[in-house]
C-alpha atoms as a PDB file:
ATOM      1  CA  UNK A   1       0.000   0.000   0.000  1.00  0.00           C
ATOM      2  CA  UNK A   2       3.089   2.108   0.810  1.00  0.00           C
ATOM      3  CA  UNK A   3       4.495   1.860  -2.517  1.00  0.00           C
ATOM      4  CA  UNK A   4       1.140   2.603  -4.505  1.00  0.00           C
ATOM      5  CA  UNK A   5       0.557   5.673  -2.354  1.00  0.00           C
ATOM      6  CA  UNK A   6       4.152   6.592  -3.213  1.00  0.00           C
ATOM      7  CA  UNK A   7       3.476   6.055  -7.105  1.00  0.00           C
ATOM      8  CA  UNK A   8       0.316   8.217  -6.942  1.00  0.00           C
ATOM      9  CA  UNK A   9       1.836  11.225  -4.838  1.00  0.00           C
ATOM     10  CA  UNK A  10       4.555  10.984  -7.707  1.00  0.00           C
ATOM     11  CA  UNK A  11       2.304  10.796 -10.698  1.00  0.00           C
ATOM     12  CA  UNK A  12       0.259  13.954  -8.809  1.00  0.00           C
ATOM     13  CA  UNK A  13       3.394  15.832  -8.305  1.00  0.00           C
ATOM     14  CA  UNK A  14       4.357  14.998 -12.044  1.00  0.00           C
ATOM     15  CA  UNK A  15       0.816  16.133 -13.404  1.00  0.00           C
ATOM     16  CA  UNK A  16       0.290  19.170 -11.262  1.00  0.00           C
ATOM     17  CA  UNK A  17       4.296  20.588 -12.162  1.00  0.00           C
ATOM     18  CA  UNK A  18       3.090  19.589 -15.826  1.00  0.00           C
ATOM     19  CA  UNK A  19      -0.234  22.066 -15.655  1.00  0.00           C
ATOM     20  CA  UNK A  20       1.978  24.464 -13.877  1.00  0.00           C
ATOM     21  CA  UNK A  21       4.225  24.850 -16.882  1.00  0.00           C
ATOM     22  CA  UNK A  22       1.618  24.698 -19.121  1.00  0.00           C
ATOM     23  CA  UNK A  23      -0.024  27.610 -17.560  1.00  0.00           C
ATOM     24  CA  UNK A  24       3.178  30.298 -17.606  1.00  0.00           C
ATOM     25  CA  UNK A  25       2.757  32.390 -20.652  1.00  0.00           C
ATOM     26  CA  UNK A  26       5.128  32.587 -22.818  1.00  0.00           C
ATOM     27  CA  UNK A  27       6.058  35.887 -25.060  1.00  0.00           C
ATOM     28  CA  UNK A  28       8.971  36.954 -27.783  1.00  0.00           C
ATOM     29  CA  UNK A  29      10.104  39.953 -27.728  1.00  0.00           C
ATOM     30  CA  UNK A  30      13.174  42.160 -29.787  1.00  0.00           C
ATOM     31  CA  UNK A  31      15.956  42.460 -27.157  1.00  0.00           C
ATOM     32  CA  UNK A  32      16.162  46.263 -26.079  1.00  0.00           C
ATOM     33  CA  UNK A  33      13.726  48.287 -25.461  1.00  0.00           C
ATOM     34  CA  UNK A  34      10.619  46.136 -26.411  1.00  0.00           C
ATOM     35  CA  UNK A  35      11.493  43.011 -24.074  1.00  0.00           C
ATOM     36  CA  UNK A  36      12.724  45.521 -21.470  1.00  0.00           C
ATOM     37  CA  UNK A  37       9.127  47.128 -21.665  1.00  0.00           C
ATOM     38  CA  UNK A  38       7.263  43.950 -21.262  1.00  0.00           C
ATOM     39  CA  UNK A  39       9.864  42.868 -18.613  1.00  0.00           C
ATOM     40  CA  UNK A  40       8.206  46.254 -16.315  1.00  0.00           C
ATOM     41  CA  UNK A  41       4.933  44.312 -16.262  1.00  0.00           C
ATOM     42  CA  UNK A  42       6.339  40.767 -15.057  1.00  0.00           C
ATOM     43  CA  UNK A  43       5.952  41.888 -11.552  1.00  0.00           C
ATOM     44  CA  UNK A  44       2.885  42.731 -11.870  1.00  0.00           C
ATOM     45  CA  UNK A  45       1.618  39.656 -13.828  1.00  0.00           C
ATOM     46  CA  UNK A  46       2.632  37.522 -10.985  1.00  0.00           C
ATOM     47  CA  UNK A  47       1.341  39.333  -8.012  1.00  0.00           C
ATOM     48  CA  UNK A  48      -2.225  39.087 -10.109  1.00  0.00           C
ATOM     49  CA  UNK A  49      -1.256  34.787  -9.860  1.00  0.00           C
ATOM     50  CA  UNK A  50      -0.014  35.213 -13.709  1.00  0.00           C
ATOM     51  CA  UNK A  51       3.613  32.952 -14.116  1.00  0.00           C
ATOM     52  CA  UNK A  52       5.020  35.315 -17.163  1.00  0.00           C
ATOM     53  CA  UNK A  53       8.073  34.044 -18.956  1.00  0.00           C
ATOM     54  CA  UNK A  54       9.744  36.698 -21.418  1.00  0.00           C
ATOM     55  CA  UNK A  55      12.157  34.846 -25.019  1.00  0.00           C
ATOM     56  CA  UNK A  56      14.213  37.590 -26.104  1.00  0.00           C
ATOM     57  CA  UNK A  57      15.241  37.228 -30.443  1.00  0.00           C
ATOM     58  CA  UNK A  58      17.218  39.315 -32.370  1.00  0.00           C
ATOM     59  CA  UNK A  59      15.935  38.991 -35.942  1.00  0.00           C
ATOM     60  CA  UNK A  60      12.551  39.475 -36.626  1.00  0.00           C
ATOM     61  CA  UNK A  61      11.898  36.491 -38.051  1.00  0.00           C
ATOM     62  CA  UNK A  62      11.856  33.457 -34.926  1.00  0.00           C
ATOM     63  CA  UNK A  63       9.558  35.454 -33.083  1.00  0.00           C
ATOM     64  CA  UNK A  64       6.446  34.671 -35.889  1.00  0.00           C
ATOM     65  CA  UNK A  65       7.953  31.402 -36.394  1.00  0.00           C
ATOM     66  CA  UNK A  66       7.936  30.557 -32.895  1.00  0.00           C
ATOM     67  CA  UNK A  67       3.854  31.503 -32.496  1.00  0.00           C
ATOM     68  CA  UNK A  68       3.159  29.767 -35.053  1.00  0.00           C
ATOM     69  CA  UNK A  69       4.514  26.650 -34.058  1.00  0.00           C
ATOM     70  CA  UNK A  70       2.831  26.940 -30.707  1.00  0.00           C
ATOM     71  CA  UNK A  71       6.288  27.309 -28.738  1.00  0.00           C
ATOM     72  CA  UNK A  72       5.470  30.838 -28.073  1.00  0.00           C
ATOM     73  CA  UNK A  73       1.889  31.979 -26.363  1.00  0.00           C
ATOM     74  CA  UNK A  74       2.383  35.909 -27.815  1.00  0.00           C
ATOM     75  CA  UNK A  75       4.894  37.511 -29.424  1.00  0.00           C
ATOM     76  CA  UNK A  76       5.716  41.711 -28.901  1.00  0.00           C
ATOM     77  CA  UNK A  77       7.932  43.168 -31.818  1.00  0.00           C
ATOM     78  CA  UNK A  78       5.698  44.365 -34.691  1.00  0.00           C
ATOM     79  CA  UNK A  79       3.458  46.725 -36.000  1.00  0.00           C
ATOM     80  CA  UNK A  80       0.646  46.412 -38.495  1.00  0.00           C
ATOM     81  CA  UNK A  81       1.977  46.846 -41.272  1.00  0.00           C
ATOM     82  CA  UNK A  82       5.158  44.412 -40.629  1.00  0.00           C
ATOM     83  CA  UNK A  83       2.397  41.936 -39.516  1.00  0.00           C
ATOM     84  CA  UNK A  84       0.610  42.123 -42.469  1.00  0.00           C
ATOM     85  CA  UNK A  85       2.916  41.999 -44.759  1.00  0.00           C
ATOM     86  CA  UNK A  86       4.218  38.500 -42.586  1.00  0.00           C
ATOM     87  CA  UNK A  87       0.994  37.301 -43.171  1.00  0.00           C
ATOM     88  CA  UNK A  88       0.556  37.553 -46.884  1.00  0.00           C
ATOM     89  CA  UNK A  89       4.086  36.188 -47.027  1.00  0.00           C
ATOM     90  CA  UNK A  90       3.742  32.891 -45.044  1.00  0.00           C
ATOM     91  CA  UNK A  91       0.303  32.928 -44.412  1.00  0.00           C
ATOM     92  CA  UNK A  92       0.281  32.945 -40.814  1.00  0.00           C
ATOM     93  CA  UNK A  93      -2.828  32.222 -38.844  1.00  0.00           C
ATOM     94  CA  UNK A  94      -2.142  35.349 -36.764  1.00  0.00           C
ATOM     95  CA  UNK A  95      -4.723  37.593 -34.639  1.00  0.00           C
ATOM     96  CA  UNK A  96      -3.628  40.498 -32.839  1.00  0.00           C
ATOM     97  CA  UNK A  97      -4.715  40.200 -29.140  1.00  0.00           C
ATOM     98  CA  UNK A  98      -4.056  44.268 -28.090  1.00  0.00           C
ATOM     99  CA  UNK A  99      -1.880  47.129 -28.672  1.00  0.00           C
ATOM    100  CA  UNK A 100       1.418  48.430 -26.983  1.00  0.00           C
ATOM    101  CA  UNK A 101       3.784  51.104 -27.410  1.00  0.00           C
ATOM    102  CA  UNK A 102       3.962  53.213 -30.695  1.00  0.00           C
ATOM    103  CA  UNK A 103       7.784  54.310 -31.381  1.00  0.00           C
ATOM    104  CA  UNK A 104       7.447  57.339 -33.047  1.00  0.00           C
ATOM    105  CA  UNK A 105       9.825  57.906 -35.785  1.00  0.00           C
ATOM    106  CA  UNK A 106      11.746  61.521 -36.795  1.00  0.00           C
ATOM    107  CA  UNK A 107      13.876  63.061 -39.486  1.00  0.00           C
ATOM    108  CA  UNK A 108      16.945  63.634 -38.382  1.00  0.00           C
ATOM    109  CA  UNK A 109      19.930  65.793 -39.483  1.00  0.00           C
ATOM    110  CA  UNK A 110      23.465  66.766 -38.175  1.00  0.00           C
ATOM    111  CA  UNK A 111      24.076  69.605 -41.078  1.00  0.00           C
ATOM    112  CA  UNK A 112      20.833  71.762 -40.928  1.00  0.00           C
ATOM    113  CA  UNK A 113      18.163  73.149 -38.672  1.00  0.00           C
ATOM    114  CA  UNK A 114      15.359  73.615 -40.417  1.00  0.00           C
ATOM    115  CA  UNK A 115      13.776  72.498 -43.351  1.00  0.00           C
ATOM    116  CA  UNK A 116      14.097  75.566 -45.086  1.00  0.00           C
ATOM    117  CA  UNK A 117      18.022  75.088 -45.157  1.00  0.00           C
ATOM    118  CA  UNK A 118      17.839  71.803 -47.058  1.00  0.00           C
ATOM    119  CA  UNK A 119      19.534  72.489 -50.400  1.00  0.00           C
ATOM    120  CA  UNK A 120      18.371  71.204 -53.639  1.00  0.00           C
ATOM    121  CA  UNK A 121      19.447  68.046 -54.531  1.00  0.00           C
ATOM    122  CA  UNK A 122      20.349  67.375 -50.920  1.00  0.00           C
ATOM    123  CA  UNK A 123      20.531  63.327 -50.135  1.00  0.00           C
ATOM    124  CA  UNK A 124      17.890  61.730 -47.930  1.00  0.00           C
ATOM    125  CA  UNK A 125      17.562  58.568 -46.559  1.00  0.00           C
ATOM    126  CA  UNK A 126      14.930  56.300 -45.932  1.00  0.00           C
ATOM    127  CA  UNK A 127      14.476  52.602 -44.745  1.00  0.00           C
ATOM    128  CA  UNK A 128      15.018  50.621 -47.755  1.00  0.00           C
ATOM    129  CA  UNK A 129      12.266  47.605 -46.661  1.00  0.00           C
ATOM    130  CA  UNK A 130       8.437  48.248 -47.974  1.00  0.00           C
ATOM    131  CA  UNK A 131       6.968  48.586 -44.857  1.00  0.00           C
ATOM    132  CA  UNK A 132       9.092  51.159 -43.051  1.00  0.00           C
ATOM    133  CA  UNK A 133       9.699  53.134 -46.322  1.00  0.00           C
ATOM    134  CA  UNK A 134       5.986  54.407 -46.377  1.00  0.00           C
ATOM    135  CA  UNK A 135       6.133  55.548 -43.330  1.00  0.00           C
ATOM    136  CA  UNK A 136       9.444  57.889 -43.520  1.00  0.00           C
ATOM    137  CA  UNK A 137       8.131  59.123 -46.901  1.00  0.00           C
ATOM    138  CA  UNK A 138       4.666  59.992 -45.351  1.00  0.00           C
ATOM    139  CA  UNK A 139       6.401  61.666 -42.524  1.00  0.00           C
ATOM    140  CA  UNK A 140       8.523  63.827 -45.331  1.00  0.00           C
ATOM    141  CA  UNK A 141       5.183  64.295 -46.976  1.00  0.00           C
ATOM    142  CA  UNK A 142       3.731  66.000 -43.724  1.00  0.00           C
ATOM    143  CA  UNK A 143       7.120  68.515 -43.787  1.00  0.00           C
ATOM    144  CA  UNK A 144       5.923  69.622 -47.039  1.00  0.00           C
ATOM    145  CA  UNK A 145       9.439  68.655 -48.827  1.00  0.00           C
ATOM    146  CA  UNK A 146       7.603  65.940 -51.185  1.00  0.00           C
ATOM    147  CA  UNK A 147       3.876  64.834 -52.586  1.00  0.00           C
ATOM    148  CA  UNK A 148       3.155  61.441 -52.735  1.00  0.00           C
ATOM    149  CA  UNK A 149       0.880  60.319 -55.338  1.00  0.00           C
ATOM    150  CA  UNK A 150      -3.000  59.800 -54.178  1.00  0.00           C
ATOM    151  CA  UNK A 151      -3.709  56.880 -52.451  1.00  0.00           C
ATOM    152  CA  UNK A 152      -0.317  55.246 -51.823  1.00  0.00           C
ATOM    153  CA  UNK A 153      -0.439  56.162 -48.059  1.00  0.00           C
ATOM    154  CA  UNK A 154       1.524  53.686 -45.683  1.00  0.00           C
ATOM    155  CA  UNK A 155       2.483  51.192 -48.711  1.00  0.00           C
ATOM    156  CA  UNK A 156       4.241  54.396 -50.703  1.00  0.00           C
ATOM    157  CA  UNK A 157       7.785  54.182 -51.750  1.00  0.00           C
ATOM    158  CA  UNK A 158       9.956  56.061 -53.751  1.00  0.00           C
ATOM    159  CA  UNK A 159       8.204  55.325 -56.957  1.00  0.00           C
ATOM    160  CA  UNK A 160       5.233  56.901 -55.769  1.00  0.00           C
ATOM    161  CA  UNK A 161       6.897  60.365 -54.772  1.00  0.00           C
ATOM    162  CA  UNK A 162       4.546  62.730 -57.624  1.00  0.00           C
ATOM    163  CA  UNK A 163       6.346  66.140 -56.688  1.00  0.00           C
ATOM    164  CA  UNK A 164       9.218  66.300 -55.540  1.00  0.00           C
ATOM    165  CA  UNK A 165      10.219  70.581 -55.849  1.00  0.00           C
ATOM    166  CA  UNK A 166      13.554  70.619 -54.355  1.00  0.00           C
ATOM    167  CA  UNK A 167      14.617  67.146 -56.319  1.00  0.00           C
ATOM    168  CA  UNK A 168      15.851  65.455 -53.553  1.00  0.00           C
ATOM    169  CA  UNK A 169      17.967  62.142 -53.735  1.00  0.00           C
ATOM    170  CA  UNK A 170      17.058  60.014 -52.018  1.00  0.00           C
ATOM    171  CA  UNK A 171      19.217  56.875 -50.395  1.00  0.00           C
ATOM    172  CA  UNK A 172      17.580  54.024 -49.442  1.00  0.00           C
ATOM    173  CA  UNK A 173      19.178  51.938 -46.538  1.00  0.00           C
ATOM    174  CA  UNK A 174      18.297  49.093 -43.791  1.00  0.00           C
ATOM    175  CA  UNK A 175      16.604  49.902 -40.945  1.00  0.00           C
ATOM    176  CA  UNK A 176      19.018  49.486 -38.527  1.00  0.00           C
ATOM    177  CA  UNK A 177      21.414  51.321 -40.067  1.00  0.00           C
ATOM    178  CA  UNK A 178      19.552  54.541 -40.408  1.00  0.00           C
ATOM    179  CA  UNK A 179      21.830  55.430 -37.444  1.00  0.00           C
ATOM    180  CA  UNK A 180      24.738  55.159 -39.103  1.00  0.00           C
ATOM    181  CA  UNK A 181      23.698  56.992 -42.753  1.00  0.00           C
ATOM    182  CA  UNK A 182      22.554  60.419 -40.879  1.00  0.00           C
ATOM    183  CA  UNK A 183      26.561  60.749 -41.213  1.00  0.00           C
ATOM    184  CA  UNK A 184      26.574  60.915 -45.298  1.00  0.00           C
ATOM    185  CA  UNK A 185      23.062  62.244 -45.813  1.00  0.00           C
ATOM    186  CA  UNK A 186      21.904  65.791 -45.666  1.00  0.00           C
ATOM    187  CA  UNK A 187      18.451  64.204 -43.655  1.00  0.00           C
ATOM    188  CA  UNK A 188      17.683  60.816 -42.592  1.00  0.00           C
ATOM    189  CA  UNK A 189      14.071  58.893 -41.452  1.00  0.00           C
ATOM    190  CA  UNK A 190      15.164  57.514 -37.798  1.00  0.00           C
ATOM    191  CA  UNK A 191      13.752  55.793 -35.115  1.00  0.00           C
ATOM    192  CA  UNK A 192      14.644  57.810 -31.853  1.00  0.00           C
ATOM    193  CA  UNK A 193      14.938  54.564 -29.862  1.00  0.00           C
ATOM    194  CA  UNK A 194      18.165  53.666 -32.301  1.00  0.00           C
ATOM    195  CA  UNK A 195      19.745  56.616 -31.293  1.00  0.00           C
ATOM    196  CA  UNK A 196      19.162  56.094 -27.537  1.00  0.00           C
ATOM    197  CA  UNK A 197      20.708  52.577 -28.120  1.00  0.00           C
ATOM    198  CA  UNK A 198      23.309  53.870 -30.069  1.00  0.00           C
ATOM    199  CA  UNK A 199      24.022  55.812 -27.057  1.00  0.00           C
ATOM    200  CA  UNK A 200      22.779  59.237 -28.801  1.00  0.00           C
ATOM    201  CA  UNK A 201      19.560  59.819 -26.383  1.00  0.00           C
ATOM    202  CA  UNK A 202      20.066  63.439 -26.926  1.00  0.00           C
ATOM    203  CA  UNK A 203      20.060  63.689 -30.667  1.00  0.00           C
ATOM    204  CA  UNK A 204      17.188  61.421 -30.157  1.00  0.00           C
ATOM    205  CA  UNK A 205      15.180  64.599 -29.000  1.00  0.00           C
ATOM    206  CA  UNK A 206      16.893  66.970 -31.789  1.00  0.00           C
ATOM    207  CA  UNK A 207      14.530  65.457 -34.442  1.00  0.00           C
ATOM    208  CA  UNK A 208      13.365  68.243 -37.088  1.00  0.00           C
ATOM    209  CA  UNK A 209       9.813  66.576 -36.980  1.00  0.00           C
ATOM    210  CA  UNK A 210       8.330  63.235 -35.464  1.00  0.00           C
ATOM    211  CA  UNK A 211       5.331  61.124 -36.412  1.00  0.00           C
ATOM    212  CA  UNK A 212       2.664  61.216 -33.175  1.00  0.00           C
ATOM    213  CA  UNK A 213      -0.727  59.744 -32.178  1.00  0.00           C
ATOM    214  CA  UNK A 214      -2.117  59.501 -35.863  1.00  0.00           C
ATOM    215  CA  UNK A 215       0.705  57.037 -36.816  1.00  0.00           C
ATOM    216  CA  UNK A 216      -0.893  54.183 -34.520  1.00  0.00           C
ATOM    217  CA  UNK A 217      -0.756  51.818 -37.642  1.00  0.00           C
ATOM    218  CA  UNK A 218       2.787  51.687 -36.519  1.00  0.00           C
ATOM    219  CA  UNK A 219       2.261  50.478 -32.552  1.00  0.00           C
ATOM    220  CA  UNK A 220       3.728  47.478 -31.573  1.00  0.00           C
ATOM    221  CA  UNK A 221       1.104  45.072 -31.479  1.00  0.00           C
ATOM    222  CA  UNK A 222       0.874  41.874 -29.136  1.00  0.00           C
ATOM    223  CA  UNK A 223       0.674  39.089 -31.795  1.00  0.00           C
ATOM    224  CA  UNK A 224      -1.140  35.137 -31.183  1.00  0.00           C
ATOM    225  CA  UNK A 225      -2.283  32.850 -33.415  1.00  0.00           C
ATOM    226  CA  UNK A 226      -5.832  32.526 -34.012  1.00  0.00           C
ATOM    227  CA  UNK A 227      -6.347  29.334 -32.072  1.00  0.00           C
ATOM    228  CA  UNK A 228      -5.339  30.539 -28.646  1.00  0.00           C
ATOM    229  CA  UNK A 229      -6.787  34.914 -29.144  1.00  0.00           C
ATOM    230  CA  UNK A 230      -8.958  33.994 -26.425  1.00  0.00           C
ATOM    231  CA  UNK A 231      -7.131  32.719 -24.054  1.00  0.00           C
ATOM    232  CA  UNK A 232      -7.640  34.546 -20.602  1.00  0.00           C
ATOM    233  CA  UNK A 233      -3.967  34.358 -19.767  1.00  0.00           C
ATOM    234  CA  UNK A 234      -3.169  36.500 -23.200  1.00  0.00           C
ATOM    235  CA  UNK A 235      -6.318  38.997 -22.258  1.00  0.00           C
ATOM    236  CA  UNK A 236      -5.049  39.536 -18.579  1.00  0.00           C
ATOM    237  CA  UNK A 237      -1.580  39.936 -19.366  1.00  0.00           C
ATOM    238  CA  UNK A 238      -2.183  42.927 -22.361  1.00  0.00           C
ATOM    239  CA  UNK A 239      -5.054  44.712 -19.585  1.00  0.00           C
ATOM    240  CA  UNK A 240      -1.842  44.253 -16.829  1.00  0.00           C
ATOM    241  CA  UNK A 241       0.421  45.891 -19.252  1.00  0.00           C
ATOM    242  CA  UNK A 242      -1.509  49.027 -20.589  1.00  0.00           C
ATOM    243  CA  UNK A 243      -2.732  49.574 -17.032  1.00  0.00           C
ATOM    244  CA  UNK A 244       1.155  48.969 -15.142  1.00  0.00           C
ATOM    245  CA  UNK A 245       2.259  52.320 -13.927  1.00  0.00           C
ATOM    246  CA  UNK A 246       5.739  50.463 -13.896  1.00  0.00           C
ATOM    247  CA  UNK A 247       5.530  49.939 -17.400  1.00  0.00           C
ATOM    248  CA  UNK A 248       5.113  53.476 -18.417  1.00  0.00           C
ATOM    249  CA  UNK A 249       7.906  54.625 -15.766  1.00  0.00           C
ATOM    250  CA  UNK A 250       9.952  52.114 -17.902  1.00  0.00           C
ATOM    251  CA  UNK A 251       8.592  53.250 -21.498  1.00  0.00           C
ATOM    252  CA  UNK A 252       9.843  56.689 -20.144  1.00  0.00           C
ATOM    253  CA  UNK A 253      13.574  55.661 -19.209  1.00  0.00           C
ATOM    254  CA  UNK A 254      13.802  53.702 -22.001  1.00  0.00           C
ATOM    255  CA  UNK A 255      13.125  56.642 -24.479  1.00  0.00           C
ATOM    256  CA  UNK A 256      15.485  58.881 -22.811  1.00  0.00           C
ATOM    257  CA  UNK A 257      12.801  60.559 -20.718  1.00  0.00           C
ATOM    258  CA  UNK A 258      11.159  62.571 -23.334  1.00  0.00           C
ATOM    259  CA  UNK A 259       7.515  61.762 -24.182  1.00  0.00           C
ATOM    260  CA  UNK A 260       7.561  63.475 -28.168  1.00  0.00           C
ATOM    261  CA  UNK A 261       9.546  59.656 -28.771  1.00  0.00           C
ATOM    262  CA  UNK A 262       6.833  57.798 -28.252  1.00  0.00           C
ATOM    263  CA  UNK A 263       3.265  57.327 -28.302  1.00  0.00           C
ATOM    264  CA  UNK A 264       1.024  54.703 -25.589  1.00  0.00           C
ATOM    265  CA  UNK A 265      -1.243  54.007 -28.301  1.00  0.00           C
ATOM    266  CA  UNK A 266      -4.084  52.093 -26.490  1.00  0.00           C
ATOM    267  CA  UNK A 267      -5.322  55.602 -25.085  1.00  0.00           C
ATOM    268  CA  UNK A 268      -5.262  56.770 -28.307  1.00  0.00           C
ATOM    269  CA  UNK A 269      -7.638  54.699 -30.113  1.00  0.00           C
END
């Protein structure tokens, strides 16, 4: 009797440490300042009884993969547009289960201070992948240097420029390296969150112009496939995060303390 009570206290132990694990939620995140945001709301998460366990990647690729596959619960790294375009390329079964942060983007400059001192035929650059392309070019669109042509809105790229008065040239280079390129260009599309990563948090907040509110297309979205949208886990973790005071003390710090660098998004809807 001894030994088959023994068994089932082990095969209870086994079972109940197997539904434990099955119930901590598991999200991908970029490394930097998007895992570091979602890392604010851990705390949180767990004093509500929510077991939170945060997969950093650094490519954008895994962290879709990884949903997909069911090895990830969420995943926190893309906006909209990068999502959709995912989607019509592999054909993910995707939902989007809330909204997060929206890093607003800027144009950027180290040779003038206005845009009245751009010269003709100055160089500009802008990301050279479809998705954040449209964006910089709409954002040069609202500082009156170019026209795009009607109807091209966020999937606009160079082609698409109709007036372009001052006959800019423009460069187009990877995202990431945006940083870098402001050295060789007359202007440059940036991400102020490079710059504070790159270790620049001040010429992160010596942008000629930024996107704002109106650019929520671009908000990092919290990603899950179709199958599991519902799950209550998913739904209490996004309400803990856009309702953590920790996480917006952290989406602060993290964009060097200046609130034109970002947007929160889900009170902007």
């Amino acid at each position: 009797m001894k030994k088959i009570s023994l068994i089932l206290s082990l095969v209870s132990g086994l079972l109940l440490g197997g539904l434990a694990q099955a119930q901590t939620l598991k999200i991908g995140a970029s490394a930097g300042v998007h895992a570091d945001t979602l890392a604010a709301a851990v705390a949180d998460a767990r004093k509500a009884g929510l077991d939170v366990k945060i997969v950093e990647f650094t490519d954008w690729t895994t962290p879709n993969e990884a949903v997909a596959s069911g090895d990830l619960d969420l995943n926190y790294f893309q906006h909209q547009a990068f999502l959709d375009n995912a989607i019509q390329q592999r054909g993910y079964k995707f939902a989007v289960a809330g909204i997060g942060v929206l890093p607003n983007i800027g144009l950027f400059s180290y040779k003038i201070k206005s845009f009245d001192e751009l010269k003709p035929g100055a160089k500009v650059a802008v990301a050279s992948d479809p998705v954040n392309q449209g964006r910089g070019l709409q954002l040069l669109e609202k500082a009156g240097l170019i026209k795009l042509r009607d109807g091209a809105g966020a999937k606009a790229n160079v082609n698409d420029i109709a007036s372009n008065p001052k006959k800019l040239k423009f460069v187009e280079v990877e995202g990431p390296q945006l940083v870098r390129a402001i050295d060789d260009v007359d202007l440059a599309q940036g991400i102020p969150a490079h710059f504070v990563s790159a270790g620049k948090p001040q010429f992160a907040s010596a942008g000629l112009l930024y996107s704002g509110a109106s650019d929520s297309y671009y908000a990092i979205r919290f990603v899950s496939r179709q199958d599991n949208a519902n799950d209550p886990r998913i739904k209490q973790f996004v309400k803990i995060f856009q309702e953590s005071k920790a996480v917006r003390e952290q989406v602060h710090k993290l964009f060097a303390g200046d609130a034109k660098l970002y947007t929160l998004a889900w009170l902007n809807k």
